[in-house]
Protein backbone atom coordinates (compact mmCIF):
# COMPACT_ATOMS: atom_id res chain seq x y z
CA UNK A 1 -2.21 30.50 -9.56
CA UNK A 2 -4.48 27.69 -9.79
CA UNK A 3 -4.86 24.54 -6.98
CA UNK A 4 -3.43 22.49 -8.81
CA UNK A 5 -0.05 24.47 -9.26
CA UNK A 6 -0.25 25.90 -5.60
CA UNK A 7 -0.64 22.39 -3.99
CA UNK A 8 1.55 20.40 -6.35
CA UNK A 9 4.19 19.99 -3.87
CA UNK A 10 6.27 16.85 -2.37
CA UNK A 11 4.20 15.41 -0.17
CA UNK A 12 4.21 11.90 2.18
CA UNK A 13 1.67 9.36 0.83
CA UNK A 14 0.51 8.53 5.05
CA UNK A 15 0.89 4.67 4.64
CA UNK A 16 2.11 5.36 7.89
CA UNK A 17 3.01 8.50 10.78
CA UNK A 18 5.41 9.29 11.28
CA UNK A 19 6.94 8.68 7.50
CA UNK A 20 9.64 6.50 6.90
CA UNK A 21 12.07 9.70 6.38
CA UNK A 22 10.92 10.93 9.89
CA UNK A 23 11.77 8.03 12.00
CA UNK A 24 13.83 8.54 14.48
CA UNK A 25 15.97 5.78 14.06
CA UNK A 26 18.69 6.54 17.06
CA UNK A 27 16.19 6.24 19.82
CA UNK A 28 15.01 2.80 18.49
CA UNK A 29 15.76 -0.31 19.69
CA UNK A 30 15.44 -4.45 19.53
CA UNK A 31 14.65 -4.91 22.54
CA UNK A 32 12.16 -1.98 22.82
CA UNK A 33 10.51 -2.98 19.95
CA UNK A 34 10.51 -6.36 20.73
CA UNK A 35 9.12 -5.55 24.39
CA UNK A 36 6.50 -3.68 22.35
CA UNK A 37 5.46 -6.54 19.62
CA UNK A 38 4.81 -8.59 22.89
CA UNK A 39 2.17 -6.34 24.13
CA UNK A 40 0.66 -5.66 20.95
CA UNK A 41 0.68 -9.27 20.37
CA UNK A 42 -1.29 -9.94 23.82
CA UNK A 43 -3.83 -7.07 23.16
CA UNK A 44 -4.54 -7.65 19.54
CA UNK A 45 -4.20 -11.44 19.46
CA UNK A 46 -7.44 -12.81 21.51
CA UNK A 47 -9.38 -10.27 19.90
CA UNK A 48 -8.73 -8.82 16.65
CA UNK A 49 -6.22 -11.43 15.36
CA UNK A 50 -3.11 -10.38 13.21
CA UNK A 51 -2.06 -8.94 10.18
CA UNK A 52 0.99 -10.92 7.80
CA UNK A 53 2.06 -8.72 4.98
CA UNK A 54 5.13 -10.81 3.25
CA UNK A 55 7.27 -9.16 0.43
CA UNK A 56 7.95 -11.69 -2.32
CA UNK A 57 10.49 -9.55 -4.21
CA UNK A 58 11.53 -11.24 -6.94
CA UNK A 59 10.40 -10.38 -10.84
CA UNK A 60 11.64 -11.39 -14.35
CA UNK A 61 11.67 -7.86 -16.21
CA UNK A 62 12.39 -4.31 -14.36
CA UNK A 63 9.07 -2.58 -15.05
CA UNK A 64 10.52 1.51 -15.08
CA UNK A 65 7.68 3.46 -13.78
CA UNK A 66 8.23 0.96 -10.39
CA UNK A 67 9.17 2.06 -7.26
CA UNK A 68 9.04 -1.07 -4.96
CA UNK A 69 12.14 -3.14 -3.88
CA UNK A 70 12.53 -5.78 -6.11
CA UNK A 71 14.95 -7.98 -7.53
CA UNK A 72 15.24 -9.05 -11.17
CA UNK A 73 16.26 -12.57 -12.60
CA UNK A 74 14.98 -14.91 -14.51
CA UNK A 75 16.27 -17.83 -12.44
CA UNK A 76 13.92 -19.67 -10.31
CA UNK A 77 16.06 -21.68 -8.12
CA UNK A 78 15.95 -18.24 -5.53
CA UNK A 79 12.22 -19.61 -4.87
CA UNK A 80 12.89 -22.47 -1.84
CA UNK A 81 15.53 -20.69 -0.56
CA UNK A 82 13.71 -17.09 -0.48
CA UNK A 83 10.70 -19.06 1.41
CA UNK A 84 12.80 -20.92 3.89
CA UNK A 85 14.18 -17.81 5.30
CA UNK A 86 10.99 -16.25 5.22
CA UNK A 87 9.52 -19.23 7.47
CA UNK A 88 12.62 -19.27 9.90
CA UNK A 89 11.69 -15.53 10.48
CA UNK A 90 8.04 -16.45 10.93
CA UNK A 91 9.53 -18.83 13.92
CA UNK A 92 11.37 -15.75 15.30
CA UNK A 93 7.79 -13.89 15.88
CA UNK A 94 6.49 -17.07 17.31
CA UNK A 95 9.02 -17.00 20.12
CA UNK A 96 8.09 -13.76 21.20
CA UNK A 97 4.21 -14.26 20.74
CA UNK A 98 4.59 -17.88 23.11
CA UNK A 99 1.41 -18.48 21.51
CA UNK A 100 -1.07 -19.52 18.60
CA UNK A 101 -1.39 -16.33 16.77
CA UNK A 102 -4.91 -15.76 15.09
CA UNK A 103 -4.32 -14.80 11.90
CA UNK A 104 -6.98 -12.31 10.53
CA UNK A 105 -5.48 -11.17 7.18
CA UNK A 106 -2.54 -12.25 4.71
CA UNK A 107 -1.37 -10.22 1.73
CA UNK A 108 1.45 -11.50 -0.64
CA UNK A 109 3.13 -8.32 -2.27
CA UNK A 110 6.10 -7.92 -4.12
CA UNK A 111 7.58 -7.52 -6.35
CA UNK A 112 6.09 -10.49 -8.13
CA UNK A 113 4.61 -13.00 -5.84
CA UNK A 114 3.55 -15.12 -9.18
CA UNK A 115 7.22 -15.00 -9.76
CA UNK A 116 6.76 -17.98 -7.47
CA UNK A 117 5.53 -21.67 -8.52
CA UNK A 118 2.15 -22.64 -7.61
CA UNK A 119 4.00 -25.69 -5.06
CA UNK A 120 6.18 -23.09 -3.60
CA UNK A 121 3.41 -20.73 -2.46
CA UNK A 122 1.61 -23.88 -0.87
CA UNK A 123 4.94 -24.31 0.82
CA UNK A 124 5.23 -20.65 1.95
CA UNK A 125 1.72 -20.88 2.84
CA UNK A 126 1.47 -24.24 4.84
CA UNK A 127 4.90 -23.54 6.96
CA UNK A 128 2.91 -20.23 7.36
CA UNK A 129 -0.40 -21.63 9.32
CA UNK A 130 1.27 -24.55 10.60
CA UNK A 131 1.88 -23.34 14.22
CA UNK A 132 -0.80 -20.32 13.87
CA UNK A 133 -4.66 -20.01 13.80
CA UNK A 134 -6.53 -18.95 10.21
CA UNK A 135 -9.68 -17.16 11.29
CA UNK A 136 -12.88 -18.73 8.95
CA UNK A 137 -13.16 -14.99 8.02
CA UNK A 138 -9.33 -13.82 7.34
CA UNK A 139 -8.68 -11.89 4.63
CA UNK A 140 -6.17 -13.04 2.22
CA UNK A 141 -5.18 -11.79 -0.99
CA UNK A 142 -1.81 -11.61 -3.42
CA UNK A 143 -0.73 -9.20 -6.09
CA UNK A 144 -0.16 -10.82 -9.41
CA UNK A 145 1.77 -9.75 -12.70
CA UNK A 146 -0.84 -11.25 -15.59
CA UNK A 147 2.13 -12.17 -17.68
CA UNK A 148 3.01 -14.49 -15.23
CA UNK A 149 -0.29 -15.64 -13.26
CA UNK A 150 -1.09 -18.89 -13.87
CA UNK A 151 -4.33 -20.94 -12.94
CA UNK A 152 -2.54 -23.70 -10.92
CA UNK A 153 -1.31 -20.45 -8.78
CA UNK A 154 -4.74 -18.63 -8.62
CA UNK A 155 -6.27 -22.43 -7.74
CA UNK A 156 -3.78 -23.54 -5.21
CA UNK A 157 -4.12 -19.79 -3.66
CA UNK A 158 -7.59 -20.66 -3.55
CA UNK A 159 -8.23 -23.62 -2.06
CA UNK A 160 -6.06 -22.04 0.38
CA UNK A 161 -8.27 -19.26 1.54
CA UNK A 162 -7.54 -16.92 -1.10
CA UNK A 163 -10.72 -15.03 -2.31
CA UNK A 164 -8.57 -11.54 -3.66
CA UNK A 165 -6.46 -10.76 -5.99
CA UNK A 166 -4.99 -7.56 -7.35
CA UNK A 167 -3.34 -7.32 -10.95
CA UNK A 168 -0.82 -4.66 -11.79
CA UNK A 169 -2.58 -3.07 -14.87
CA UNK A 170 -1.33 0.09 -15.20
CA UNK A 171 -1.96 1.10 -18.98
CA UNK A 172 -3.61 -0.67 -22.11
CA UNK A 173 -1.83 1.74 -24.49
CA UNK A 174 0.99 -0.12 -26.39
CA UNK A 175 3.51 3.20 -26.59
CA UNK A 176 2.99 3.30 -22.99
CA UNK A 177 3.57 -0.19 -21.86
CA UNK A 178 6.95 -0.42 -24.51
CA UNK A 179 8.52 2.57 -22.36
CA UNK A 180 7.22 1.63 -19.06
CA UNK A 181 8.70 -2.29 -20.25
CA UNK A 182 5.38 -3.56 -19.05
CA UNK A 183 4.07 -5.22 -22.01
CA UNK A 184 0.61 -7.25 -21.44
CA UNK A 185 -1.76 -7.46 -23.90
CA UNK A 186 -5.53 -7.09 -23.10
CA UNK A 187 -5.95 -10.41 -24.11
CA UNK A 188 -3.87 -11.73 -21.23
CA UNK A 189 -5.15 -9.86 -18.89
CA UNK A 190 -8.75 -10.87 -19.93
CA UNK A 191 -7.55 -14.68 -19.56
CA UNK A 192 -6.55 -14.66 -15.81
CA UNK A 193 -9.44 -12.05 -14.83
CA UNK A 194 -12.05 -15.26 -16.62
CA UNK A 195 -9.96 -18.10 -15.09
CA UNK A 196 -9.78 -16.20 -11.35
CA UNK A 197 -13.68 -15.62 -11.64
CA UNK A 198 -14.34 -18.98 -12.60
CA UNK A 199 -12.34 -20.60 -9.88
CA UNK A 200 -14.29 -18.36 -7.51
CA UNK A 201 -12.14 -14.83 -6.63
CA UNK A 202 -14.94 -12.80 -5.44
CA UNK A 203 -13.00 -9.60 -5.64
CA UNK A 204 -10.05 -8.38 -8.46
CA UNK A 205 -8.39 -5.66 -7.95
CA UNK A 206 -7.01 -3.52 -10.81
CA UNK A 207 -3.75 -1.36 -10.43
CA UNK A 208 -3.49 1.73 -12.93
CA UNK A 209 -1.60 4.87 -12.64
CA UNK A 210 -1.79 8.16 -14.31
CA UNK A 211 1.15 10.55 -14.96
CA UNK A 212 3.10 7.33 -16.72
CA UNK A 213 5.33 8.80 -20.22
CA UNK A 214 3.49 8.93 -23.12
CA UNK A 215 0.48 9.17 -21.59
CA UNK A 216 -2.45 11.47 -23.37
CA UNK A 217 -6.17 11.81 -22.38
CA UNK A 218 -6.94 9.31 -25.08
CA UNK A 219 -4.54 6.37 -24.02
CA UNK A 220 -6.48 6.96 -20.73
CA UNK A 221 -9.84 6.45 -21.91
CA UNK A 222 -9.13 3.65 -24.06
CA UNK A 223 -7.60 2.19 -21.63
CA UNK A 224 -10.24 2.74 -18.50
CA UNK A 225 -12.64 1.37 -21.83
CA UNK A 226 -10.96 -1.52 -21.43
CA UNK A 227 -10.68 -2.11 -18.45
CA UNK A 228 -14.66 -1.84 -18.24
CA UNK A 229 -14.95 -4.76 -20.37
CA UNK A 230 -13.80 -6.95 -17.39
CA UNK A 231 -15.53 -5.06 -14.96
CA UNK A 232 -13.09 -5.49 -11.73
CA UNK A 233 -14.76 -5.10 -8.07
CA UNK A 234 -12.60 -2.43 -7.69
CA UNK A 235 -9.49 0.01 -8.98
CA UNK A 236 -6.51 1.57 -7.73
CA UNK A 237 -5.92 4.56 -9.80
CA UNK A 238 -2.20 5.61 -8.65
CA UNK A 239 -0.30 8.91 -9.60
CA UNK A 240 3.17 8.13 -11.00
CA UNK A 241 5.87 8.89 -8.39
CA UNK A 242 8.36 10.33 -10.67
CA UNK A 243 11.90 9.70 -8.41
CA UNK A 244 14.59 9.01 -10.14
CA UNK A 245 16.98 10.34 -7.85
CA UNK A 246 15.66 7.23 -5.50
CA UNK A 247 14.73 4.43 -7.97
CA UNK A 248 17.70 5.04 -10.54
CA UNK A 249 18.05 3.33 -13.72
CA UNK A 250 14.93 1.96 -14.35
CA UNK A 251 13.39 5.68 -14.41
CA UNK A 252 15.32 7.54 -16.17
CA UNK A 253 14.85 5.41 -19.16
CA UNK A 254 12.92 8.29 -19.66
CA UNK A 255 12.66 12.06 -18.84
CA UNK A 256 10.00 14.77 -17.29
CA UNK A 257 9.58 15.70 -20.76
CA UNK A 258 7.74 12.28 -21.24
CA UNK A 259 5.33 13.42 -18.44
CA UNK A 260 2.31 14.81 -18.58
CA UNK A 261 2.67 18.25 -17.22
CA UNK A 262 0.91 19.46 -13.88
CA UNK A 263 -2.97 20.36 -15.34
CA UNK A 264 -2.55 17.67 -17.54
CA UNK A 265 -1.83 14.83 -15.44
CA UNK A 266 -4.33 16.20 -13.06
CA UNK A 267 -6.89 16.13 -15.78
CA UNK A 268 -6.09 12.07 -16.72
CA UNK A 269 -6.96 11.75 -12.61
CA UNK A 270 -10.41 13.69 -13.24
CA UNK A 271 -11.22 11.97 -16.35
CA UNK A 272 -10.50 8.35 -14.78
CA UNK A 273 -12.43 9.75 -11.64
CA UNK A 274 -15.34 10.64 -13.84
CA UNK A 275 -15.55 7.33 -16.17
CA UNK A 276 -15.28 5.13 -13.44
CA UNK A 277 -18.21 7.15 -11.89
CA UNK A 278 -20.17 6.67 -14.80
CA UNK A 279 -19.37 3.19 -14.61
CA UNK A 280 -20.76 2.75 -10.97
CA UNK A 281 -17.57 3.24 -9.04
CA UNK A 282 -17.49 5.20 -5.53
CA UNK A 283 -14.25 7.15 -4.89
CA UNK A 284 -12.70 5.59 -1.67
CA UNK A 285 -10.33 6.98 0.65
CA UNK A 286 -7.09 8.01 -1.51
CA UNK A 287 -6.81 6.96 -4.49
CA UNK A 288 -9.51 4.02 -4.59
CA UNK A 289 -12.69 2.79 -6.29
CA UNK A 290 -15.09 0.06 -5.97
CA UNK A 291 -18.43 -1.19 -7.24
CA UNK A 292 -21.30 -1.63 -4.82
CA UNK A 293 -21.18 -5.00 -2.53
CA UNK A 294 -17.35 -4.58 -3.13
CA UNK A 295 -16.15 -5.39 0.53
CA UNK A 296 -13.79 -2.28 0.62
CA UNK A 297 -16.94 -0.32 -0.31
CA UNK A 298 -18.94 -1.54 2.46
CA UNK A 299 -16.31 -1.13 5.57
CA UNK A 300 -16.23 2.57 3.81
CA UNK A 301 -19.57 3.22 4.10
CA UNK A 302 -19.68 1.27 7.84
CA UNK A 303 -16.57 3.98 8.40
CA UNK A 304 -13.96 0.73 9.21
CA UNK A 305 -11.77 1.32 6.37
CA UNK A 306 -7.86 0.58 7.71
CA UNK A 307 -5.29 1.88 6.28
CA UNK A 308 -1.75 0.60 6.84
CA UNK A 309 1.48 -0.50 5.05
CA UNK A 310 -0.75 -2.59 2.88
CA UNK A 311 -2.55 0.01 1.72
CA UNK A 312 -6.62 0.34 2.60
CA UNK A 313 -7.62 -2.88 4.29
CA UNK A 314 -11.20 -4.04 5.67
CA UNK A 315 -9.90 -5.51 8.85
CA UNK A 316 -8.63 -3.71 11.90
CA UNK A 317 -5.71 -5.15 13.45
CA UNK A 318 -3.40 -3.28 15.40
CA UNK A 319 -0.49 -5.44 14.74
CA UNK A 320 0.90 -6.38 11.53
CA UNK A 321 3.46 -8.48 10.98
CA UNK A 322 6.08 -7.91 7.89
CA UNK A 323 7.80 -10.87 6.61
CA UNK A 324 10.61 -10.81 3.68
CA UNK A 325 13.31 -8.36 2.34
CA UNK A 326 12.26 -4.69 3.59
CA UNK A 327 9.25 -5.70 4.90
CA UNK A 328 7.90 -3.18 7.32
CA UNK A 329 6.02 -4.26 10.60
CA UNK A 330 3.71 -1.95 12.43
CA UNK A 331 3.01 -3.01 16.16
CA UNK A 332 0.71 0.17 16.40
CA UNK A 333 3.76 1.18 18.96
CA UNK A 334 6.44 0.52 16.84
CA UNK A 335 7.77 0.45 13.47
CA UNK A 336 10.34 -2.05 11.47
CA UNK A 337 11.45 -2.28 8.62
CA UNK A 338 13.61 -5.80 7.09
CA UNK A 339 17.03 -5.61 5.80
CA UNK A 340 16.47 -4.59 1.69
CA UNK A 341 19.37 -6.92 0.47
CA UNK A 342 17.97 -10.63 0.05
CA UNK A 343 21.45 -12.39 0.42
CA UNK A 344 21.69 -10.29 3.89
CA UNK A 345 18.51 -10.78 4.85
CA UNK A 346 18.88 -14.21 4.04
CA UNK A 347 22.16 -14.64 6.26
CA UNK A 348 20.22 -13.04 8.81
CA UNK A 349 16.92 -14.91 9.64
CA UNK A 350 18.97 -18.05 8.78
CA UNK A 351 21.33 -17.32 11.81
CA UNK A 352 18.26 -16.96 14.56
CA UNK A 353 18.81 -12.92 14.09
CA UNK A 354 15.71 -10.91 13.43
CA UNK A 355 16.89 -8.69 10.13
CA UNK A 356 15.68 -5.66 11.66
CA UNK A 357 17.79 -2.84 10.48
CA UNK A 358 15.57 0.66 11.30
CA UNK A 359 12.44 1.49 13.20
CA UNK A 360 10.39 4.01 14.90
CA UNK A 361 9.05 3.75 18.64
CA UNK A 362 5.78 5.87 18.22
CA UNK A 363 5.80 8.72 20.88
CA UNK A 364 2.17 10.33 23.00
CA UNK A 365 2.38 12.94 20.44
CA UNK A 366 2.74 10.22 16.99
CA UNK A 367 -0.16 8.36 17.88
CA UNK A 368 -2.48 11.00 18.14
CA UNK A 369 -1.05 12.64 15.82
CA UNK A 370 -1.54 8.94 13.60
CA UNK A 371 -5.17 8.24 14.51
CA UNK A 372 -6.06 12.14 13.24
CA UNK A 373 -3.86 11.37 9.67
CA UNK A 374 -5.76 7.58 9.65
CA UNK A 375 -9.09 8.96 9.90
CA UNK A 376 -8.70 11.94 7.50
CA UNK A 377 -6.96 8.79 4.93
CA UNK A 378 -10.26 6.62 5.28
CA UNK A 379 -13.13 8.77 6.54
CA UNK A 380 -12.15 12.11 4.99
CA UNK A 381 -13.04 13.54 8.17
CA UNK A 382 -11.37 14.22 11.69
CA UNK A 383 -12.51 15.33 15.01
CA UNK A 384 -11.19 16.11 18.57
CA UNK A 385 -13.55 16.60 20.75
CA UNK A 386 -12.30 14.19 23.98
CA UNK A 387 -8.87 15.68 25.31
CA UNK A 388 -7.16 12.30 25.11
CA UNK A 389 -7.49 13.25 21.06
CA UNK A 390 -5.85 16.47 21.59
CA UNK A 391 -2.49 17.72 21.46
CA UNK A 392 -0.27 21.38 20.07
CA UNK A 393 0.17 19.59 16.82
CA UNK A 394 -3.50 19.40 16.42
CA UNK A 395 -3.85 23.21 16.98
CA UNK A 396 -0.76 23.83 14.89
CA UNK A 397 -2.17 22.12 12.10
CA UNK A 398 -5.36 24.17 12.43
CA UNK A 399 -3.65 27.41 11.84
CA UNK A 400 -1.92 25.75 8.46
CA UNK A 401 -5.31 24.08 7.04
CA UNK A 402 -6.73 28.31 6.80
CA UNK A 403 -5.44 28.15 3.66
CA UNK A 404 -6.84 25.48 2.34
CA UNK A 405 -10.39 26.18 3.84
CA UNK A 406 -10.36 29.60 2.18
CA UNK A 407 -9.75 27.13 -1.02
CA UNK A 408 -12.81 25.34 -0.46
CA UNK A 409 -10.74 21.95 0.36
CA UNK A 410 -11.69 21.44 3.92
CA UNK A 411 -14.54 22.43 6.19
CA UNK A 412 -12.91 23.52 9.71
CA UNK A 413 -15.74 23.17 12.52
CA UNK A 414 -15.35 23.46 16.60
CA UNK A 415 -13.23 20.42 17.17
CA UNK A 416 -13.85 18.73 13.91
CA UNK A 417 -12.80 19.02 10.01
CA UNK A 418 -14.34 17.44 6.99
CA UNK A 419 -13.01 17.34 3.42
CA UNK A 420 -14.64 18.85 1.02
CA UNK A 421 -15.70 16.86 -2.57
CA UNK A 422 -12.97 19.46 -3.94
CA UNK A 423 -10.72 18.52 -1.34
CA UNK A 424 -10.49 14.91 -1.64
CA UNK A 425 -7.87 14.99 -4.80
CA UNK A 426 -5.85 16.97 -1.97
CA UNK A 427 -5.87 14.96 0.87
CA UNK A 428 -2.27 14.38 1.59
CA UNK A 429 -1.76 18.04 1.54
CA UNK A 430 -4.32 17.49 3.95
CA UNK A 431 -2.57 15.35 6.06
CA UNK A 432 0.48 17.18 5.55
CA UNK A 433 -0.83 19.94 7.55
CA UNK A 434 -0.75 17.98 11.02
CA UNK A 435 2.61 16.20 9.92
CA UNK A 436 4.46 17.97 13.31
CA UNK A 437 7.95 15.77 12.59
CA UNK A 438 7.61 17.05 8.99
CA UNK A 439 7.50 20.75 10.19
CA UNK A 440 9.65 20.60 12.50
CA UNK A 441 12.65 19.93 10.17
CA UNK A 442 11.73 20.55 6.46
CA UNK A 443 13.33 18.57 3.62
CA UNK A 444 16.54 20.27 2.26
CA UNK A 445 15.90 18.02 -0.71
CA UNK A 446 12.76 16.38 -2.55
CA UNK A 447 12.23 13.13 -0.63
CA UNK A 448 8.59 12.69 -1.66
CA UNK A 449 6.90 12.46 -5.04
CA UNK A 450 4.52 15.39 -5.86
CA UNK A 451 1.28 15.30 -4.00
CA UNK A 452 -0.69 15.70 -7.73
């Protein structure tokens, strides 16, 4: 049996530990967690500043291959209302917080934040900082659907601190975007990645994924050919999370015959992973690429790449806020994830109520157990050699990575691992092997999409 068929098994993706399946949702609280914020709030605040993630979850057309929570219509008058109750649970946090809070990064995800006018995200925006502090150095940045991104938006983003942007690519190849109803001609795409640099964006961000239907080594290339034509700062080259049984409709326009098959769609990663290198990309972290002087790139090489609900970030804040339908928040302490339905979630925040529905209060053994997954995420490397890093999951997750040293994947030293170059397209089997909740009760079901 080859690696790739051996470790081709349902793993967690580690935007967080424990995972979202794992939380133990009985033992958690609002007052606990709000308790919690408070003090992660007073630690982070004078310091670091804060995070503000805020899902914008609205989009015209159901793209199939998605997986995030969105909600499709074509009718814009959702905007103002969608922003007010956003801003009312902004004022929530700033009850609990009693003070300015220093903002150090923003990120507008979706969904489709362009779904929204370019006057409604200066609305969104303003209310935002009104009562709050924007560091001269945040970080702020918005996904954006190039069908729909308009330069008023990208200016008015702009001359509000913007300086990122990431655009959901996916695939060139026509056959592909008709299945994946994603269509976007290169032209388009070429328009708002001009307009952006001329404004002044100083980083782009391009979304692709491998594994989509249809998908053949040539559509790749051609496409990754194209996408070298405009030259983004850097790429997020996803594997399709083929899940059906949790996304519904939209994927099963299609079937696993449509899918490239194990070696295969592990060959589309290696061929992306080698044009991009010939191209002058460094694989980052999980999943990740970027040119030189790319920001990403250089906390990477400093070793202060974050990774959180956001995905890899260059700032290190230990509390980040999550506004918006099923937002998740992450006080480093606790997790909490927003009420998914917008007309609940609506009701909610509009009554004074925070529309907390689930969380996680982190135990001794979960943070450790976190900071070990974090650094293995960003630094592809792990050690614990001070006994406040150590714990039995640690040493149970030594005897389960023998395997994969004897595969060449990981490099297991006194009180320290390191992945290898061939372990990197493995790392959340990787992480998988300190995941104590996770072993501790094993899915009866597939609740993850395959690690390859």
């Amino acid at each position: 049996m080859n690696l790739i068929q051996k470790y081709n098994v349902a793993a967690p993706r580690y935007t967080s530990y424990p995972t979202v399946p794992y939380w133990d949702e009985n033992n958690f609280n609002l007052d606990s967690w709000k308790s919690l914020l408070k003090t992660s709030f007073q630690e982070s605040n004078d310091q670091d500043g804060i995070s503000i993630y805020i899902h914008l979850p609205f989009c015209e057309k159901l793209c199939t291959y998605c997986g995030c929570n969105k909600y499709i219509t074509i009718n814009h008058s959702v905007e103002e209302p969608y922003i007010q109750a956003v801003l009312n649970e902004w004022r929530l946090y700033l009850q609990v917080f009693e003070q300015k809070p220093r903002i150090r990064e923003i990120h507008l995800g979706g969904g489709t934040p362009t779904f929204f006018s370019a006057t409604n995200l200066q609305a969104l925006l303003n209310g935002l900082c009104k009562d709050a502090i924007l560091l001269p150095d945040a970080s702020l940045s918005f996904e954006g659907h190039p069908n729909n991104t308009t330069e008023a938006q990208m200016q008015t983003l702009y001359n509000l601190g913007f300086r990122r942007m990431s655009l959901g690519i996916q695939d060139f190849d026509p056959k592909v975007q008709d299945i994946i109803n994603r269509i976007q001609p290169f032209e388009t795409v070429a328009r708002v990645v001009n307009q952006a640099r001329a404004i002044g964006y100083t980083s782009i961000n391009f979304d692709l994924i491998y594994g989509l239907p249809l998908q053949t080594d040539a559509s790749v290339k051609t496409t990754i050919d194209q996408v070298m034509l405009l030259r983004p700062d850097r790429i997020s080259f996803y594997s399709y999370a083929h899940v059906p049984w949790v996304k519904g409709v939209g994927q099963r326009r299609y079937s696993e015959a449509d899918l490239p098959k194990d070696e295969e769609k592990r060959a589309l990663y290696e061929l992306g992973k080698t044009l991009f290198a010939s191209h002058g990309y460094t694989e980052i972290g999980m999943d990740h690429f970027a040119l030189p002087g790319d920001e990403l790139m250089t906390a990477y090489e400093a070793g202060k790449l974050h990774r959180n609900f956001m995905g890899y970030t260059v700032t290190h804040t230990s509390l980040l806020v999550g506004l918006g339908a099923s937002a998740i928040g992450d006080n480093w302490y606790a997790y909490a994830q927003n009420e998914k339905n917008i007309t609940a979630y609506q009701r909610l925040v509009n009554s004074g109520t925070f529309p907390i529905v689930r969380g996680h209060l982190l135990s001794r053994e979960d943070l450790l157990i976190r900071k070990h997954i974090h650094a293995l995420m960003c630094k592809f490397e792990t050690s614990w050699n001070r006994e406040d890093t150590q714990c039995d999951a640690i040493m149970e997750g030594l005897e389960r990575l023998q395997e994969l040293e004897k595969d060449g994947l990981v490099n297991v030293l006194p009180k320290k691992i390191t992945v290898t170059p061939q372990g990197k397209p493995f790392i959340r089997n990787i992480c998988m092997a300190f995941d104590a909740r996770l072993w501790k009760q094993l899915p009866q079901t597939q609740i993850f999409s395959k690690a390859i």
